[in-house]
Structure formats: C-alpha cells, structure tokens
PDB file of N, CA and C in Angstrom:
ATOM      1  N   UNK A   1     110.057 152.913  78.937  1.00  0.00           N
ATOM      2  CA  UNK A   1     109.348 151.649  78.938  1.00  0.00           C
ATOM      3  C   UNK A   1     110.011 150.745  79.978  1.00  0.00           C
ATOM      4  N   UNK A   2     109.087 150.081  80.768  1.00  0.00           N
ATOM      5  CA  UNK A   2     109.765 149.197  81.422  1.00  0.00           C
ATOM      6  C   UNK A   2     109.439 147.962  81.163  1.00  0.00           C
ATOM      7  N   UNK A   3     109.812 146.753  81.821  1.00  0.00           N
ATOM      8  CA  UNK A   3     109.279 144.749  81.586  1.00  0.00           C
ATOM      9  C   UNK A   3     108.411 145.115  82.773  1.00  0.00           C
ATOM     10  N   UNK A   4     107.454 144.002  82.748  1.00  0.00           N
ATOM     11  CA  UNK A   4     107.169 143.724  84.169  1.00  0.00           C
ATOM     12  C   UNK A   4     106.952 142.253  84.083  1.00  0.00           C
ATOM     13  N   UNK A   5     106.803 141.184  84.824  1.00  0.00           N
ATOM     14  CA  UNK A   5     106.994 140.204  85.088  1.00  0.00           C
ATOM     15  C   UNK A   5     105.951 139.823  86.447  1.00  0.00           C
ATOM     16  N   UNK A   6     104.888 138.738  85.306  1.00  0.00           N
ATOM     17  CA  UNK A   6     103.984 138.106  86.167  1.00  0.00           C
ATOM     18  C   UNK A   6     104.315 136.614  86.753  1.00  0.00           C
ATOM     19  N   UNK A   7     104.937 136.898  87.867  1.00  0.00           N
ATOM     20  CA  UNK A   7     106.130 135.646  88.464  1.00  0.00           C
ATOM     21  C   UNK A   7     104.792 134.429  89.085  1.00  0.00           C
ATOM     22  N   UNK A   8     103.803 134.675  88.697  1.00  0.00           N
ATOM     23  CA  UNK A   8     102.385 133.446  89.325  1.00  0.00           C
ATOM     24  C   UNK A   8     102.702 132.847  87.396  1.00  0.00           C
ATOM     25  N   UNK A   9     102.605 133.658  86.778  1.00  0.00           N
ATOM     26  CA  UNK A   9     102.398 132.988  85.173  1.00  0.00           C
ATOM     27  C   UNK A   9     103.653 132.465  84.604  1.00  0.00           C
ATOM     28  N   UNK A  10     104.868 133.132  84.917  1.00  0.00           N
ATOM     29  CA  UNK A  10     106.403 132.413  83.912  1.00  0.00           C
ATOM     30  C   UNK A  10     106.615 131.266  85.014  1.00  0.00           C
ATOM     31  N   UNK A  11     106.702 130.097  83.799  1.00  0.00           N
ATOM     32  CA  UNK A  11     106.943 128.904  83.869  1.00  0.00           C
ATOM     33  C   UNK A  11     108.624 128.950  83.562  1.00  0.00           C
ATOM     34  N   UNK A  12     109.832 129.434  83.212  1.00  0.00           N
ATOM     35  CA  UNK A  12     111.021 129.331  83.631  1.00  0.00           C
ATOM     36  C   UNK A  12     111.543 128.958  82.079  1.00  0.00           C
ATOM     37  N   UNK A  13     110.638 128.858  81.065  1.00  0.00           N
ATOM     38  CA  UNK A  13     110.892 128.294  80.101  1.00  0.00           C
ATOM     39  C   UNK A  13     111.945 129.048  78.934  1.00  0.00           C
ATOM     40  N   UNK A  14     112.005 130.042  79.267  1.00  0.00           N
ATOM     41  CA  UNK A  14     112.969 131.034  78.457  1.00  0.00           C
ATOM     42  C   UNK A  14     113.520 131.147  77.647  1.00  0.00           C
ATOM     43  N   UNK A  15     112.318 131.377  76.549  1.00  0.00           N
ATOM     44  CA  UNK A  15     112.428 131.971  75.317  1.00  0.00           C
ATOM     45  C   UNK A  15     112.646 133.419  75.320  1.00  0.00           C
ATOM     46  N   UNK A  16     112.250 134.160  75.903  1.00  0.00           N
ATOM     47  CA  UNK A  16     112.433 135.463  76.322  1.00  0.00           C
ATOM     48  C   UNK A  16     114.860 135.759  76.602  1.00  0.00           C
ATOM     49  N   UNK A  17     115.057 134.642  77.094  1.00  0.00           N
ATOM     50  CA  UNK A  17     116.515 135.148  77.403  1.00  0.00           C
ATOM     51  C   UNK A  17     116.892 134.738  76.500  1.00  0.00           C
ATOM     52  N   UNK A  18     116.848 133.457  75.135  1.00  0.00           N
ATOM     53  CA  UNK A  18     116.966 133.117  74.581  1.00  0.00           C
ATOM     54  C   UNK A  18     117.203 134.338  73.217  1.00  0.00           C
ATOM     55  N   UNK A  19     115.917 135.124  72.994  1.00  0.00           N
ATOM     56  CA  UNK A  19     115.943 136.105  72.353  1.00  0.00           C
ATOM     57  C   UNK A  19     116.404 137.349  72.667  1.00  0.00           C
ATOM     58  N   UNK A  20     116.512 137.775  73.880  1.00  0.00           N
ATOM     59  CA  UNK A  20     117.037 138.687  74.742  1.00  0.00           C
ATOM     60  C   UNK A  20     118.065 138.779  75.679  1.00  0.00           C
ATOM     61  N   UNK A  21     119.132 137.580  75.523  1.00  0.00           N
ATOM     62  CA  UNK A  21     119.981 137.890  76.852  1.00  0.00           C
ATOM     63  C   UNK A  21     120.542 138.706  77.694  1.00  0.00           C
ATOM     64  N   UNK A  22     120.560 139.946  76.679  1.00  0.00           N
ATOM     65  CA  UNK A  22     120.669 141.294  77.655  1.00  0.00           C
ATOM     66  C   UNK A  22     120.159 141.492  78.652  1.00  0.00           C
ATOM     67  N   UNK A  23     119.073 141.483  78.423  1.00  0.00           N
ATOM     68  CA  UNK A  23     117.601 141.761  79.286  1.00  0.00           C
ATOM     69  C   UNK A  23     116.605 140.941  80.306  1.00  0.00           C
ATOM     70  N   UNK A  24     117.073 139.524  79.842  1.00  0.00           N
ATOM     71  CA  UNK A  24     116.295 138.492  80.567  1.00  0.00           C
ATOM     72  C   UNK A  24     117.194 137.210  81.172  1.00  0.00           C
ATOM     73  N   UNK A  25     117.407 136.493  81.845  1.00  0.00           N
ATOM     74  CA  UNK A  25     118.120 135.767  82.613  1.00  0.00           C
ATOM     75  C   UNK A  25     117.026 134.430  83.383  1.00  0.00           C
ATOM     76  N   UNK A  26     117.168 133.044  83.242  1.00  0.00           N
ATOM     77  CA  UNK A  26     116.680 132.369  83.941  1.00  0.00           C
ATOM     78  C   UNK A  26     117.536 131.921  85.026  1.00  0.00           C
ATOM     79  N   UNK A  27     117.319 131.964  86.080  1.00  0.00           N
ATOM     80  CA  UNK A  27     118.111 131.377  87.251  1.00  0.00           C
ATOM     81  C   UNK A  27     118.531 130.249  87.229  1.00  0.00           C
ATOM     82  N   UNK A  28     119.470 129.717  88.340  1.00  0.00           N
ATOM     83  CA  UNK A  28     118.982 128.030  88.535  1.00  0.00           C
ATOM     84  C   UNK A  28     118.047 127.534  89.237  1.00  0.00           C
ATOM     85  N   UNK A  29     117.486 128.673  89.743  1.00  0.00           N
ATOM     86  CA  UNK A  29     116.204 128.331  90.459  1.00  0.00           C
ATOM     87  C   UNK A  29     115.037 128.181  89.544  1.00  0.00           C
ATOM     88  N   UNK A  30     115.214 128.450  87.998  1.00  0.00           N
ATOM     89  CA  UNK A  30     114.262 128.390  87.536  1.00  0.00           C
ATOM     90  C   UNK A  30     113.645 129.787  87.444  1.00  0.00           C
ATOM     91  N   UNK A  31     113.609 130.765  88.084  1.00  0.00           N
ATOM     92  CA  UNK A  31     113.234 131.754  88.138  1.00  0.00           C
ATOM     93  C   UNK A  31     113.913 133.333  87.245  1.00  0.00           C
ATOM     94  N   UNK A  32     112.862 133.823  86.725  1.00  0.00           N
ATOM     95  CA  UNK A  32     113.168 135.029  85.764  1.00  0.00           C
ATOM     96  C   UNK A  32     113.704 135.955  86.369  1.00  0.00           C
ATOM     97  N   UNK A  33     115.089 136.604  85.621  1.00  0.00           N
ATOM     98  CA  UNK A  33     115.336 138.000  86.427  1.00  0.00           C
ATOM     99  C   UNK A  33     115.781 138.840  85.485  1.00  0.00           C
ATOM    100  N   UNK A  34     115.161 140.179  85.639  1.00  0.00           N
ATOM    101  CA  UNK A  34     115.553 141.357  84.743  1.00  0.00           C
ATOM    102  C   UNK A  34     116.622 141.915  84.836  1.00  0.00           C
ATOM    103  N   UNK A  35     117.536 142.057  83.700  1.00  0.00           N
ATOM    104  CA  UNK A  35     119.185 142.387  83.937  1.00  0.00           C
ATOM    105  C   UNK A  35     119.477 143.689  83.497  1.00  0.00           C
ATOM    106  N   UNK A  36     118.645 144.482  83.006  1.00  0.00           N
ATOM    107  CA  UNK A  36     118.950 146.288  82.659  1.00  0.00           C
ATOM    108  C   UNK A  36     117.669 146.781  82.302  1.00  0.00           C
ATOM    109  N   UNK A  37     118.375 148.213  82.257  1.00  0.00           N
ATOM    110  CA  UNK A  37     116.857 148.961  82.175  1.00  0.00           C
ATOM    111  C   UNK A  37     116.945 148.686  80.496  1.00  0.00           C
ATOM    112  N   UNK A  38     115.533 149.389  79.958  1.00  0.00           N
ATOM    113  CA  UNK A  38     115.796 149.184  78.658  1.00  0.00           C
ATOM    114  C   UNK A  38     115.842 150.825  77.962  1.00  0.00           C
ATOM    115  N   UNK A  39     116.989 150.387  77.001  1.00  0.00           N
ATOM    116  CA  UNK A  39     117.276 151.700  76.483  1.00  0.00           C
ATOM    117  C   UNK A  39     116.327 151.477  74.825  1.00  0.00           C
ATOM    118  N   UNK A  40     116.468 153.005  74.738  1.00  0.00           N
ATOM    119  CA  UNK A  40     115.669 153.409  73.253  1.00  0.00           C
ATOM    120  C   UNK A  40     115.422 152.420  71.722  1.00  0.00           C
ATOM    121  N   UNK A  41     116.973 152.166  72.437  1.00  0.00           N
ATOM    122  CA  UNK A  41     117.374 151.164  70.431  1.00  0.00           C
ATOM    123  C   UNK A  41     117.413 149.772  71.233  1.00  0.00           C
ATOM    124  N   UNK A  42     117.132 149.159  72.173  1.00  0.00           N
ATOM    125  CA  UNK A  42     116.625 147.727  72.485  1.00  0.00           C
ATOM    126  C   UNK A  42     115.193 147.457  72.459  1.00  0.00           C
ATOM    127  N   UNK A  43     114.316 148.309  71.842  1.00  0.00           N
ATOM    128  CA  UNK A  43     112.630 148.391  71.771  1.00  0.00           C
ATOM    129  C   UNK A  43     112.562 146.832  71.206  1.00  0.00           C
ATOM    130  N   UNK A  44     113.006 146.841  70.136  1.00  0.00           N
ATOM    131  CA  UNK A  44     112.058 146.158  69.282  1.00  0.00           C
ATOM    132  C   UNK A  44     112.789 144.862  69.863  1.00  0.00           C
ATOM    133  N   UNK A  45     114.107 144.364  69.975  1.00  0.00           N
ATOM    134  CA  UNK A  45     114.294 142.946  71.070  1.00  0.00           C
ATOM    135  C   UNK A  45     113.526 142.680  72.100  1.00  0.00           C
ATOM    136  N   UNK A  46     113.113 143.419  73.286  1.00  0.00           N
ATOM    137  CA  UNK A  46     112.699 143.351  74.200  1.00  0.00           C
ATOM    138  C   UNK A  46     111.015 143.191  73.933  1.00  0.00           C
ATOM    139  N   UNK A  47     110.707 143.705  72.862  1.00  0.00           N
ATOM    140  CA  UNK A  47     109.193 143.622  72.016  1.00  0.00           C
ATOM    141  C   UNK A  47     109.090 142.461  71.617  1.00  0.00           C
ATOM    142  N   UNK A  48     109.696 141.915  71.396  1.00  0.00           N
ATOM    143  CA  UNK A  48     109.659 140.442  70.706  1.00  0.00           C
ATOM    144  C   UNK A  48     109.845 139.046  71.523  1.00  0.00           C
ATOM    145  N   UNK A  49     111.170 139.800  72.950  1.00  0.00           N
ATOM    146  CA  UNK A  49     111.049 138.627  73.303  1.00  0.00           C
ATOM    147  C   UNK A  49     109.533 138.643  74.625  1.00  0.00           C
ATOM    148  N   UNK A  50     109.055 140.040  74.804  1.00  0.00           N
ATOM    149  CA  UNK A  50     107.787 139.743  75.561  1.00  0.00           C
ATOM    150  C   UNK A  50     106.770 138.990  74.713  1.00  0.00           C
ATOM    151  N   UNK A  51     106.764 139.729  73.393  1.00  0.00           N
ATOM    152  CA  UNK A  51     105.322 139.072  72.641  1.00  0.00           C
ATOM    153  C   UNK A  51     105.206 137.004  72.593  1.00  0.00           C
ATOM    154  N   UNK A  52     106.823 136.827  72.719  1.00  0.00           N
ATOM    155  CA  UNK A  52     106.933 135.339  72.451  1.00  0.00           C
ATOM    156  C   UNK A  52     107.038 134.192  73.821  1.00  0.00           C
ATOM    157  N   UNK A  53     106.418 135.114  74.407  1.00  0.00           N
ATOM    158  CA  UNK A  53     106.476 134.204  75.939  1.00  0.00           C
ATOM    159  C   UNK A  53     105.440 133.229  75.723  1.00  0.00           C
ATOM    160  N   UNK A  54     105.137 132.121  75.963  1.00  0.00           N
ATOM    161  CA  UNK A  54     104.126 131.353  75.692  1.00  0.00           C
ATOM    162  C   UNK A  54     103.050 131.125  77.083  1.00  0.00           C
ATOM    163  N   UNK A  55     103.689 131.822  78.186  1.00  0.00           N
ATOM    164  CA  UNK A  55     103.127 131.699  79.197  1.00  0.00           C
ATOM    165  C   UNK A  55     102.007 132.976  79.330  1.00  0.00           C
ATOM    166  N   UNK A  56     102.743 133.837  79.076  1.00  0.00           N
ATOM    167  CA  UNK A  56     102.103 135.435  78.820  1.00  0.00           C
ATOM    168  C   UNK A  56     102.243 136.038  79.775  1.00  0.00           C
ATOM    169  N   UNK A  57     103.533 135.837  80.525  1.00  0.00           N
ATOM    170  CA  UNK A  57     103.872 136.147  81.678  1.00  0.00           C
ATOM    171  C   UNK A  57     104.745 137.645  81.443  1.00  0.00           C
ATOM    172  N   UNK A  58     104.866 138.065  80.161  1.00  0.00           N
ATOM    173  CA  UNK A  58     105.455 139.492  80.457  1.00  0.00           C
ATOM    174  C   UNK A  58     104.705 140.635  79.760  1.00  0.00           C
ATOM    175  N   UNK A  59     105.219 141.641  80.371  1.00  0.00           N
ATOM    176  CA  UNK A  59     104.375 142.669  79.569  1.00  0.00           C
ATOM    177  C   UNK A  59     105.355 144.007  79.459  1.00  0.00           C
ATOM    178  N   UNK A  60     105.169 145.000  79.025  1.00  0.00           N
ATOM    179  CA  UNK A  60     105.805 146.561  79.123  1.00  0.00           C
ATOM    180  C   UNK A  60     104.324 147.565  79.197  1.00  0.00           C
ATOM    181  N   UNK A  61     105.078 148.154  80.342  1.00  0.00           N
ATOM    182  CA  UNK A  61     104.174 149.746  80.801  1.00  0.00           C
ATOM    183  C   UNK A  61     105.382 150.721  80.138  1.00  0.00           C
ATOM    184  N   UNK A  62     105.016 151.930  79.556  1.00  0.00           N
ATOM    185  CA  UNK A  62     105.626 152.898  79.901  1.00  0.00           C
ATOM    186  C   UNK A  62     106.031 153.865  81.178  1.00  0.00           C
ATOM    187  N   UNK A  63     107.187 154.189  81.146  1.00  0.00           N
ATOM    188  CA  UNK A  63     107.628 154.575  82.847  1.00  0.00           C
ATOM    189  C   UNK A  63     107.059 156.097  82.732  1.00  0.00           C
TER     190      UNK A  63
END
C-alpha cells in the first residue's frame, strides 16, 4: 500500500501528522511530506489518519 497526496487539495492543516507522525510531516512551508514507506502493522494508523483529512487530500493505492 502506498499514501498518495493531492498537493492542489491539502491545506497544511495536519491532522494526518498529528495522528501519524511516523508517516506524515508538515513543513514550515506549510507543505505535506511523506516520511516512510508503510509497513504491514502501520495499516490501520495510516487508515485513519488518511480517512480524517478534512481536505480529502489523501488517499492509498495498493503498490
């Protein structure tokens, strides 16, 4: 599974790193950045902090 990140839709607001800091990072630019791949037993964090984006700026494909 991978994130993907619709950088026209995240507003910088980061609830996503909030719930995920492993995985998600806001800059000081304001801007989102993905910090690891995601392994097996981080599903359901990384599930949660996409579902709670309010922008709807993330999603997961399988790789």
């Amino acid at each position: 599974m991978r994130i993907v990140v619709d950088r026209a839709r995240c507003s910088g607001i980061g609830i996503c790193e909030s719930l995920d800091p492993s995985h998600f990072e806001i800059g000081d630019d304001g801007a989102l950045m993905l910090l690891s791949d995601i392994a097996a037993e981080d599903d359901d964090t990384v599930l949660e902090a996409v579902r709670s984006c309010p922008a709807l700026a993330l999603s997961v494909q399988p790789e």
